[in-house]
Structure formats: structure tokens, C-alpha cells
C-alpha atoms as a PDB file:
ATOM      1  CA  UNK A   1       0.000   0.000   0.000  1.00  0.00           C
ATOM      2  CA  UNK A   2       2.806   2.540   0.895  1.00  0.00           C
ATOM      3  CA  UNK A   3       4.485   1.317  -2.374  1.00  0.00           C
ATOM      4  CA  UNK A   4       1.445   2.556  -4.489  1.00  0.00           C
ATOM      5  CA  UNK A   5       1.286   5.727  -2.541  1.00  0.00           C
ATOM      6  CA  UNK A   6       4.510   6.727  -3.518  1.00  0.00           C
ATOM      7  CA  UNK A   7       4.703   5.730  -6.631  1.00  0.00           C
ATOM      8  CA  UNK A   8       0.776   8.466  -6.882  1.00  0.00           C
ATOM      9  CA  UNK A   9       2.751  10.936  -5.427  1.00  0.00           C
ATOM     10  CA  UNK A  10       5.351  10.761  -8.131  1.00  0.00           C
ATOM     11  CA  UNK A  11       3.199  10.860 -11.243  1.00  0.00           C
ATOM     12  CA  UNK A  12       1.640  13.869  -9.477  1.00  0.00           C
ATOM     13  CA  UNK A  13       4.755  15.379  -8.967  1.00  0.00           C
ATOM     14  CA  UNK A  14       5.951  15.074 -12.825  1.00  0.00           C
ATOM     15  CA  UNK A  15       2.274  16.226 -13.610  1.00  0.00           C
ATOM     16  CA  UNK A  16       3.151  19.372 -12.095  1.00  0.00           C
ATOM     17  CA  UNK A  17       6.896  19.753 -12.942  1.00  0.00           C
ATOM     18  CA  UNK A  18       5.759  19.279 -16.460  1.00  0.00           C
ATOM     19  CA  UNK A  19       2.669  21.420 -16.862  1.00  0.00           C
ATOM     20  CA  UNK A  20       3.874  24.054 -14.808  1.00  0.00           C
ATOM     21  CA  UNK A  21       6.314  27.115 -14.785  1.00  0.00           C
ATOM     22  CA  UNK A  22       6.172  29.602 -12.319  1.00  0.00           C
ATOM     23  CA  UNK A  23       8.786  30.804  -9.645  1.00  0.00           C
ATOM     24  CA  UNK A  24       9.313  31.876  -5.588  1.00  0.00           C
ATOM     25  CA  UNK A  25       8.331  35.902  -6.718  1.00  0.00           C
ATOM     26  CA  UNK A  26       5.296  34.600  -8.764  1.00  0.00           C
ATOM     27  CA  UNK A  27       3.864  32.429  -5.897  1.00  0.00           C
ATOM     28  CA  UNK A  28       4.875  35.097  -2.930  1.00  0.00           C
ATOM     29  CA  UNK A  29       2.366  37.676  -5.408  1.00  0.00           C
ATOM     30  CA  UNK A  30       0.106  34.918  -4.804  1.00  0.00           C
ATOM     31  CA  UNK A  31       0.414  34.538  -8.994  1.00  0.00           C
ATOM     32  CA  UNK A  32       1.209  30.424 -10.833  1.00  0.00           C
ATOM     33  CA  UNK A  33       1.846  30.427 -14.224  1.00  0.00           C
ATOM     34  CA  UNK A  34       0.768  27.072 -16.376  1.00  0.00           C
ATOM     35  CA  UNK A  35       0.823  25.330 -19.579  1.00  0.00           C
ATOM     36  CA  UNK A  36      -1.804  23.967 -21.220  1.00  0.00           C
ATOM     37  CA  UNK A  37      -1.764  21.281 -24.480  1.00  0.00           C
ATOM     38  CA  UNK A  38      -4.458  21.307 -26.886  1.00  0.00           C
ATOM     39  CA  UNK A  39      -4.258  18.950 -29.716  1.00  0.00           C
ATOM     40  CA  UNK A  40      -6.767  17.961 -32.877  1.00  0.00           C
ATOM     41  CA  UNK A  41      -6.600  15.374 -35.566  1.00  0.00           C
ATOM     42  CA  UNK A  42      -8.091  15.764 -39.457  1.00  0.00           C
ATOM     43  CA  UNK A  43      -8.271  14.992 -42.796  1.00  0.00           C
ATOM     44  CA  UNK A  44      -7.749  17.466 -45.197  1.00  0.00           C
ATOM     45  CA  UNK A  45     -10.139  18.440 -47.720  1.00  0.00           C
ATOM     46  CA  UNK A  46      -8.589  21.175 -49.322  1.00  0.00           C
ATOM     47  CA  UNK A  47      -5.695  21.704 -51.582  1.00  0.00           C
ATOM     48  CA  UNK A  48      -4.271  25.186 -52.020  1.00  0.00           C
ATOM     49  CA  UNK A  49      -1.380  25.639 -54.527  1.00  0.00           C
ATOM     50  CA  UNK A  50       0.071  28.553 -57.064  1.00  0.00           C
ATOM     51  CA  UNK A  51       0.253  29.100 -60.468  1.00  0.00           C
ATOM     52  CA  UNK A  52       2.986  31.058 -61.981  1.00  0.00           C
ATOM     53  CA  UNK A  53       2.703  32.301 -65.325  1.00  0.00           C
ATOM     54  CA  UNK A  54       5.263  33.602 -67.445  1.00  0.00           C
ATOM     55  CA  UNK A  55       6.386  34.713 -70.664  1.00  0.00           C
ATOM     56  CA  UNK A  56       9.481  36.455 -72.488  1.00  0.00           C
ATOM     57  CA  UNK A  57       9.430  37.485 -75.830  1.00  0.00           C
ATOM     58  CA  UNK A  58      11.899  40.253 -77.924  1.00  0.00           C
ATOM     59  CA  UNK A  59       8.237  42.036 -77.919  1.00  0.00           C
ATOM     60  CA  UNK A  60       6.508  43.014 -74.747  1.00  0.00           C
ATOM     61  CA  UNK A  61       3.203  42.694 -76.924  1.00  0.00           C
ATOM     62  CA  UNK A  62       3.587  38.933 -78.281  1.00  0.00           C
ATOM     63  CA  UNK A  63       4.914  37.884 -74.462  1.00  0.00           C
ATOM     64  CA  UNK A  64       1.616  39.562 -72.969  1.00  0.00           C
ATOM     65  CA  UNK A  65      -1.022  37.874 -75.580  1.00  0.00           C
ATOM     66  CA  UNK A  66       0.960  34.219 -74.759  1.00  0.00           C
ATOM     67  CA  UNK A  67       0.628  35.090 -70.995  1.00  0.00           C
ATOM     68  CA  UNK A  68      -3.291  35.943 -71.588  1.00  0.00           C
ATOM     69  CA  UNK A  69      -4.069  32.659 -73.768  1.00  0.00           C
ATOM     70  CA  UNK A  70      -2.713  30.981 -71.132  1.00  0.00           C
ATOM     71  CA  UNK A  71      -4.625  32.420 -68.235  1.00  0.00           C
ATOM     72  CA  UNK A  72      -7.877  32.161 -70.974  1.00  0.00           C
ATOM     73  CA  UNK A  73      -7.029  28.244 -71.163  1.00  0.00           C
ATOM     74  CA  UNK A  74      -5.822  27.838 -67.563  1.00  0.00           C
ATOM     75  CA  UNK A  75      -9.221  29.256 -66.393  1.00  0.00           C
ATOM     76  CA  UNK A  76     -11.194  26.793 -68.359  1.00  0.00           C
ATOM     77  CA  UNK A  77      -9.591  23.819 -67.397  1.00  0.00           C
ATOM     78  CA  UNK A  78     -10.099  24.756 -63.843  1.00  0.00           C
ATOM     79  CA  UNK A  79     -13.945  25.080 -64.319  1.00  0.00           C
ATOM     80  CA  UNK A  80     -13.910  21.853 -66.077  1.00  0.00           C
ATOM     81  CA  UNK A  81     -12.330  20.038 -63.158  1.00  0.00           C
ATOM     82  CA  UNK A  82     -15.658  21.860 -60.777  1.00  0.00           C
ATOM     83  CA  UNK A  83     -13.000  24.474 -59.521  1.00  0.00           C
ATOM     84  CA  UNK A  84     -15.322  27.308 -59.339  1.00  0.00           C
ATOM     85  CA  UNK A  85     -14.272  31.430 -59.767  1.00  0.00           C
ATOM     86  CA  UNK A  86     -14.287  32.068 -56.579  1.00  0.00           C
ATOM     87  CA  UNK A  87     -11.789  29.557 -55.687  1.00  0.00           C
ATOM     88  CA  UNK A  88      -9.550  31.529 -58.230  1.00  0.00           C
ATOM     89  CA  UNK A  89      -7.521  34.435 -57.807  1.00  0.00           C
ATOM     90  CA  UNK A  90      -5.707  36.274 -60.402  1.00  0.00           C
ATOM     91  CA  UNK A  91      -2.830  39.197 -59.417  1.00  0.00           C
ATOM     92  CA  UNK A  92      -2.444  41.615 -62.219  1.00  0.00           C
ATOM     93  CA  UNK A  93      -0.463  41.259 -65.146  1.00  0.00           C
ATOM     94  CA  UNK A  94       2.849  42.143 -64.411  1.00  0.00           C
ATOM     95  CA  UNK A  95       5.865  43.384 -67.533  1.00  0.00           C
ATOM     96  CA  UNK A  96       8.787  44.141 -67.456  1.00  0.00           C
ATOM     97  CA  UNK A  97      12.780  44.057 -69.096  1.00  0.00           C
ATOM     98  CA  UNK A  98      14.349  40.075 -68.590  1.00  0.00           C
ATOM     99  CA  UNK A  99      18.141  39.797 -67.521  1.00  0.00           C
ATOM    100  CA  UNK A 100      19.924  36.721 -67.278  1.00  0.00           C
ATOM    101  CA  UNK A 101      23.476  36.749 -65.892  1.00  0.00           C
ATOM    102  CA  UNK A 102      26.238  35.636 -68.628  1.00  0.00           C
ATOM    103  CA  UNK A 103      28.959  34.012 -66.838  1.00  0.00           C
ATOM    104  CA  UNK A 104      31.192  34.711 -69.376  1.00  0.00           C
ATOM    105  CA  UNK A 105      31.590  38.677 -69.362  1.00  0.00           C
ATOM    106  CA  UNK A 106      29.689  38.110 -65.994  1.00  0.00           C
ATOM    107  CA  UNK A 107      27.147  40.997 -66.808  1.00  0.00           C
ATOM    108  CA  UNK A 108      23.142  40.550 -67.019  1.00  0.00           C
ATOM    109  CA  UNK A 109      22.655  40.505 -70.398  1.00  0.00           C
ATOM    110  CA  UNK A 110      19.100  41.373 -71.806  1.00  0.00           C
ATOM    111  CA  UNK A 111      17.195  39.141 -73.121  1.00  0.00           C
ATOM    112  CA  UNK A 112      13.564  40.779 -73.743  1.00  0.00           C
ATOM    113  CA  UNK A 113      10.599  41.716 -72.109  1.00  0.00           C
ATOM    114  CA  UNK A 114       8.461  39.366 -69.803  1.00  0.00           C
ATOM    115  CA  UNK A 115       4.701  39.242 -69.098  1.00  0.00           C
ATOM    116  CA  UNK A 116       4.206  36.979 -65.982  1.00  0.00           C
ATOM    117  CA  UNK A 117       0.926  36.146 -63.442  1.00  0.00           C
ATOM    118  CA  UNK A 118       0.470  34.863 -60.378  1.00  0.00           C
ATOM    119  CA  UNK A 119      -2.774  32.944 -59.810  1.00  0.00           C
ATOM    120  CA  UNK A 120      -4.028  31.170 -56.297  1.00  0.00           C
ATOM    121  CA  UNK A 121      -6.401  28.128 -56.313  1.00  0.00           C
ATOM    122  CA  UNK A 122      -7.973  26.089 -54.084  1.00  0.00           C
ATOM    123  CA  UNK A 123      -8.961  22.058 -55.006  1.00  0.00           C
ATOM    124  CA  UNK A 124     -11.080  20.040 -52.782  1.00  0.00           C
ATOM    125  CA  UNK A 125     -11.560  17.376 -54.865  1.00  0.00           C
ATOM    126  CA  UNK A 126      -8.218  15.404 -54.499  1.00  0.00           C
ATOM    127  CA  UNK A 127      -9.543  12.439 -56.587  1.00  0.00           C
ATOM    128  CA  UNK A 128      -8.569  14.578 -59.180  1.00  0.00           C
ATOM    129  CA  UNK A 129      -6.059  16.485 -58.990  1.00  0.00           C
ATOM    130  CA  UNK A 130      -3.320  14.397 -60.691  1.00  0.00           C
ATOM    131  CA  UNK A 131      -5.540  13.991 -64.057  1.00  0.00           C
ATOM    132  CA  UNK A 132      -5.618  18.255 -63.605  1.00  0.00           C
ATOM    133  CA  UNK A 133      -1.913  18.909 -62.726  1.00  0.00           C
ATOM    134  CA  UNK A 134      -1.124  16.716 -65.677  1.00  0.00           C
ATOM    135  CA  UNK A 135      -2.746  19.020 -67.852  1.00  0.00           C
ATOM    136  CA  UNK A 136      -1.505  22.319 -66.108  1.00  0.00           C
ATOM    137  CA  UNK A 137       2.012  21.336 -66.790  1.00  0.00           C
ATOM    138  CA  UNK A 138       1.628  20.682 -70.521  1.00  0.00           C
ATOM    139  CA  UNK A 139       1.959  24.283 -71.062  1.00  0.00           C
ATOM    140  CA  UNK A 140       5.566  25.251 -71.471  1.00  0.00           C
ATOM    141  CA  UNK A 141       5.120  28.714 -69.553  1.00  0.00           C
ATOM    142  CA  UNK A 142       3.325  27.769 -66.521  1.00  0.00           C
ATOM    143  CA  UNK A 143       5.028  26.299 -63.199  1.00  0.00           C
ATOM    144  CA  UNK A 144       3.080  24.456 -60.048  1.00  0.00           C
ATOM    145  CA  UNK A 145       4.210  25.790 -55.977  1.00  0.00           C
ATOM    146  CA  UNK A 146       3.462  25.954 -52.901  1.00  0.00           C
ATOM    147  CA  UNK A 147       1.156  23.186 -52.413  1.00  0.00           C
ATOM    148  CA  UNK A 148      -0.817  23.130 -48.835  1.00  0.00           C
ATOM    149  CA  UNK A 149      -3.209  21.479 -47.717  1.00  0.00           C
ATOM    150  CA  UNK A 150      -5.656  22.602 -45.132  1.00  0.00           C
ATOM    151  CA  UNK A 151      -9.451  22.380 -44.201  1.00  0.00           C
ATOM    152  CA  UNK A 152     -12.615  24.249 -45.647  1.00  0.00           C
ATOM    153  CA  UNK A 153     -13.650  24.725 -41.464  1.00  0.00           C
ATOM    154  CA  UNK A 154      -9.801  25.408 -40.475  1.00  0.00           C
ATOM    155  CA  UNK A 155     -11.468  28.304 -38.206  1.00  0.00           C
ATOM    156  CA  UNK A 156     -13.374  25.895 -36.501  1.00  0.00           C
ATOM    157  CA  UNK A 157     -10.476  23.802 -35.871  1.00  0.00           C
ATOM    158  CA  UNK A 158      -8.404  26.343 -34.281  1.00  0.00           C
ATOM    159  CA  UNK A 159     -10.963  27.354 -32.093  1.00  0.00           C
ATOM    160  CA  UNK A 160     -11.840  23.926 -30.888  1.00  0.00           C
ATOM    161  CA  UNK A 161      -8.010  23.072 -30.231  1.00  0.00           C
ATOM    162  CA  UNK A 162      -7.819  26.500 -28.398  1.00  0.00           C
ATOM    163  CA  UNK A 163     -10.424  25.662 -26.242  1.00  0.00           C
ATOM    164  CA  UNK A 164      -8.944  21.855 -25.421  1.00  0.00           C
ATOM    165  CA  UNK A 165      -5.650  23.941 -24.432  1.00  0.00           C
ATOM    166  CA  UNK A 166      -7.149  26.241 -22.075  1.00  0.00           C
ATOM    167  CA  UNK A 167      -9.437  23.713 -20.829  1.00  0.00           C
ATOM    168  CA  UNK A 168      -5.810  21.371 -19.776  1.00  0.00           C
ATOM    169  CA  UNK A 169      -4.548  24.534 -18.231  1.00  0.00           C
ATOM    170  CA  UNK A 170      -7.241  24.829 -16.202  1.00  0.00           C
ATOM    171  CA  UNK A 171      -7.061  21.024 -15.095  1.00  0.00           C
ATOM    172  CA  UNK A 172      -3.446  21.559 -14.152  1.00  0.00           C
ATOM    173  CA  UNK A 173      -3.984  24.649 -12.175  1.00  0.00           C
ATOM    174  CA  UNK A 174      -6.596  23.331 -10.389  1.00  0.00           C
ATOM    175  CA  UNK A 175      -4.527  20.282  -9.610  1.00  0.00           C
ATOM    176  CA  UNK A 176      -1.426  22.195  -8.451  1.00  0.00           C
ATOM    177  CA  UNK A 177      -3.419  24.793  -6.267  1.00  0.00           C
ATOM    178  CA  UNK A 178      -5.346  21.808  -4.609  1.00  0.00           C
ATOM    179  CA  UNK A 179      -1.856  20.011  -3.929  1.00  0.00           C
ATOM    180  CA  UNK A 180      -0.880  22.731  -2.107  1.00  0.00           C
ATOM    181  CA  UNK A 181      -3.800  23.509   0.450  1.00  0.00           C
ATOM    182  CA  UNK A 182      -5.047  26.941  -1.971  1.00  0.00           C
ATOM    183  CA  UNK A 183      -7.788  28.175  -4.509  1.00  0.00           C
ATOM    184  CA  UNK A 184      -7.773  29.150  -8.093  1.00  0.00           C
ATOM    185  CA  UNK A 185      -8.510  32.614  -8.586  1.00  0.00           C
ATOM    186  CA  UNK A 186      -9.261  34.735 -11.985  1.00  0.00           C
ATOM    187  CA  UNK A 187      -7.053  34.089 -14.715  1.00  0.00           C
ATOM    188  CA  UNK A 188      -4.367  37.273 -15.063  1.00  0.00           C
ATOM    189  CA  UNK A 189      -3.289  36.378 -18.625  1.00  0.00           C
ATOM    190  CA  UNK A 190      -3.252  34.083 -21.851  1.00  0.00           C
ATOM    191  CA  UNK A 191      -1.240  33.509 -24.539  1.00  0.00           C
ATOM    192  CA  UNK A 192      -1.811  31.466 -27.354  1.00  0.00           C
ATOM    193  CA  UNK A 193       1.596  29.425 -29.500  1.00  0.00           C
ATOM    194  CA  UNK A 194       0.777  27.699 -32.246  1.00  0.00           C
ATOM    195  CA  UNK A 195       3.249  24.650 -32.613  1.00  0.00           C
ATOM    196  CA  UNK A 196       2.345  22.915 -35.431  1.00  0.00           C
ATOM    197  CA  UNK A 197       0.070  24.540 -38.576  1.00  0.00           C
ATOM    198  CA  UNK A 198      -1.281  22.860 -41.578  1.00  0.00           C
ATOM    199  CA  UNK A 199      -0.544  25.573 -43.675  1.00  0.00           C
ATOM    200  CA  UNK A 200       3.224  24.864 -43.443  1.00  0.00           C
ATOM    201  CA  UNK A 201       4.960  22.328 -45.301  1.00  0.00           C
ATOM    202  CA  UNK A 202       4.473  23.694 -49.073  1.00  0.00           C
ATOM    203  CA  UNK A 203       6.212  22.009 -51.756  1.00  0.00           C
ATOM    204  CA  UNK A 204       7.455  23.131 -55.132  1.00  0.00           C
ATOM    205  CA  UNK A 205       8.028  20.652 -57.990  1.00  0.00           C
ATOM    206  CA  UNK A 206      10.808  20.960 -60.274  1.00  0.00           C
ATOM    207  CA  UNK A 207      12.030  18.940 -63.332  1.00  0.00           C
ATOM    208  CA  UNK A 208      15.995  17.991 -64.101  1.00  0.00           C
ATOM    209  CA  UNK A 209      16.715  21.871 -65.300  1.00  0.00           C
ATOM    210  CA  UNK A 210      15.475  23.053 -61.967  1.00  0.00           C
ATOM    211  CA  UNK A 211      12.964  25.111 -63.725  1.00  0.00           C
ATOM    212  CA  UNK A 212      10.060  24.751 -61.524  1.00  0.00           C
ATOM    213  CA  UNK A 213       7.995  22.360 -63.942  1.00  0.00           C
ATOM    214  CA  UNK A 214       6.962  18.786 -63.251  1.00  0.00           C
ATOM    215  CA  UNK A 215       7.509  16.512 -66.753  1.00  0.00           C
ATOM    216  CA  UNK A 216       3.887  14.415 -65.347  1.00  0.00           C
ATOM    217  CA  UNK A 217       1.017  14.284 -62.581  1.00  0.00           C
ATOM    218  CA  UNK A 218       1.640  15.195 -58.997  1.00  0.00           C
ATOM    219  CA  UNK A 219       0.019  12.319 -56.897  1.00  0.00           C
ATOM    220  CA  UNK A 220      -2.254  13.678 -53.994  1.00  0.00           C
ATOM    221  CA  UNK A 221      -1.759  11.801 -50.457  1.00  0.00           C
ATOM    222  CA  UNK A 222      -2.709  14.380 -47.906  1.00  0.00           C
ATOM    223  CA  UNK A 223      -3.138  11.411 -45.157  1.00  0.00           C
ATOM    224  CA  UNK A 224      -4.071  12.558 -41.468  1.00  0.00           C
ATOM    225  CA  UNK A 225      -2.848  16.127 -40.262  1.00  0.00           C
ATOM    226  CA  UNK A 226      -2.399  17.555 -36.728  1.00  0.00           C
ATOM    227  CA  UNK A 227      -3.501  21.456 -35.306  1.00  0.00           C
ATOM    228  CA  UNK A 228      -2.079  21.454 -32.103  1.00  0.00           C
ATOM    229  CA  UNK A 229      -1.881  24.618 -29.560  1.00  0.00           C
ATOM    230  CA  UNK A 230       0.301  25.335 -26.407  1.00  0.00           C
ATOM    231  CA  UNK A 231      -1.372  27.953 -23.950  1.00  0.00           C
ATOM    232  CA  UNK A 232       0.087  29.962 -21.202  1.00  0.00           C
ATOM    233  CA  UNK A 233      -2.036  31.098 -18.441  1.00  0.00           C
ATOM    234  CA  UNK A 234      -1.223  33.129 -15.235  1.00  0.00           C
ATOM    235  CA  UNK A 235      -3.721  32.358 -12.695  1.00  0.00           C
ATOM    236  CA  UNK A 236      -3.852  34.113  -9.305  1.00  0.00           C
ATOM    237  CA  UNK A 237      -4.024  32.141  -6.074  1.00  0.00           C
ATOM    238  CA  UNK A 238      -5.134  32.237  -2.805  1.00  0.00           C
END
């Protein structure tokens, strides 16, 4: 019986050593300070990825028509794949002079003028998305980036794993003050780190020239994905 005592006094103890950080000034001002771990599991449904456009031509007219086909042909492809307006976004046309460094007289040497566009898009329909990258990437002036996948109620999510985070802070708190012989009071503080995001981990494709173009489909395998939140809250004591 005294065996199993100790041993509930230890896990208690590491409990607090690990969910805890506070110090003698803190606890004199009748102040604790604890960490709380919120964590949530999901599948991704969305797929959000750029498009870079560009064209250079000895005339700034010819590059800008290519560079407008393109978005013209881009565009319907999209719609044919269900990938509705709204999930597009076009920047402006940008122009402008093209350099590329000669490593022989190591100068930039012109080498015309280039038209280029950036377009965002979101996919939630990941059953196709290889038969629709495979298609992007036929066209000679158009590159694939920055893949990321997320969730259409990512909002939801965060607030949810938020919540689980302050709610464990809470549990700890209480725990600690109740260890000691005292009461929780009204929290002083909170502050919110975000340790892991889905929106990180984007991925550009490139071919053999390093040119940012795939030579075939990108396979989609967005598996299981983790939002998790670390809270600190100051809680005063009494």
C-alpha cells in the first residue's frame, strides 16, 4: 500500500513539474503560471497551390497575348475540373525588361521583355487532382508551388483546439493549487503558441533543369494532419 502511494505521489509530482512554470516571486504575489496542451486530428479536404505564369518574348506585346491565352485556357480547365471562380484568384499582369546573368563577361545581359501572373487556387476534390496537374504542366510557360493542404472549417479547428488547451490549463492549475492547500482565482493572462500549422509544409516541384515544372502528374496523399496549440495562463491564487 505505501508502495502505491509513492509511486501516486510521483506521477503527481511530474504532472506538475511538467505542466507548470512559475517561480518563488510569482507564488509570494500569490500569482502560478501554467501550460496547457491542446491537440486535434483531421483529414484534409482542401488543396491550395500557385500558379505562376510567365512569358518572355523580344516584344513586350507577343509575351503579354501568350501570358493571356494561357490564363484564358488555364481558367477553363479549372472550371472543367468543378474548380469554381471564386476559388480563383488572379494578381495583375505584371511586364517588365528580362536579364539573365552571362557568366562569361559576368554581366546581365538582356534578353527581352516578360509578361508573368500569379494565380491562387484552391482544389477540394483530391480524386482529381493528378488527371488536372497533368494538364496544367503541358503548357511550357506555366510552373506548379506551394502546395498546402488545409481544411474548408480550419477556423473551426483552431478554435476547438484552443479551447482543449485552455481547458488542460485549467485542469493543471486546479490540480497544483489543490496540492498545495489553496484556490484558483481569476485568470491574469493568456497567450496562445501555435506549434504545429497545416498551412506549413508547401512544396514546389521541379524537373531535371530546376525550372520549376513537373515533366507528369503530382500524386495527392494528404493522409491525417495535426492542429495542435500550447497555452500559457497566469492564474492568481489564494
Amino acid at each position: 500500500m505505501k508502495s502505491i502511494f509513492k509511486i501516486i505521489i510521483i506521477i503527481i509530482t511530474l504532472i506538475f513539474m511538467n505542466s507548470c512554470v512559475t517561480n518563488d516571486r510569482n507564488l509570494n504575489e500569490g500569482i502560478i503560471t501554467v501550460y496547457g496542451i491542446g491537440e486535434i486530428t483531421f483529414t484534409p479536404n482542401v488543396l491550395n497551390l500557385r500558379i505562376e505564369i510567365k512569358n518572355v518574348d523580344s516584344n513586350l506585346i507577343a509575351a503579354g497575348n501568350k501570358t493571356k491565352s494561357t490564363i484564358t485556357e488555364f481558367i477553363n480547365i479549372c472550371n472543367s475540373f468543378s474548380i469554381i471562380d471564386e476559388n480563383i484568384h488572379t494578381s495583375n499582369i505584371s511586364t517588365g525588361r528580362e536579364y539573365k546573368y552571362n557568366s562569361v563577361i559576368r554581366e546581365n545581359e538582356f534578353v527581352g521583355f516578360y509578361s508573368s501572373v500569379t494565380i491562387l487556387i484552391s482544389v477540394n476534390i483530391f480524386s482529381k487532382f493528378e488527371d488536372l496537374s497533368g494538364l496544367l504542366l503541358q503548357f511550357d510557360d506555366l510552373s506548379i508551388s506551394n502546395l498546402r493542404f488545409t481544411h474548408s472549417n480550419i477556423e473551426e479547428l483552431e478554435s476547438n483546439v484552443n479551447l482543449l488547451a485552455l481547458d488542460n490549463a485549467k485542469f493543471n492549475a486546479e490540480k497544483m493549487v489543490e496540492h498545495v492547500g489553496l484556490r484558483l482565482g481569476k485568470i491574469i493572462d493568456i497567450s496562445y503558441i501555435i506549434d504545429r500549422d497545416p498551412f506549413t509544409g508547401g512544396l514546389r516541384y521541379n524537373d531535371v533543369e530546376g525550372n520549376g515544372r513537373s515533366t507528369g502528374g503530382i500524386p495527392v496523399s494528404p493522409g491525417i494532419m495535426t492542429l495542435s496549440r500550447r497555452v500559457q495562463v497566469k492564474y492568481k491564487i489564494y
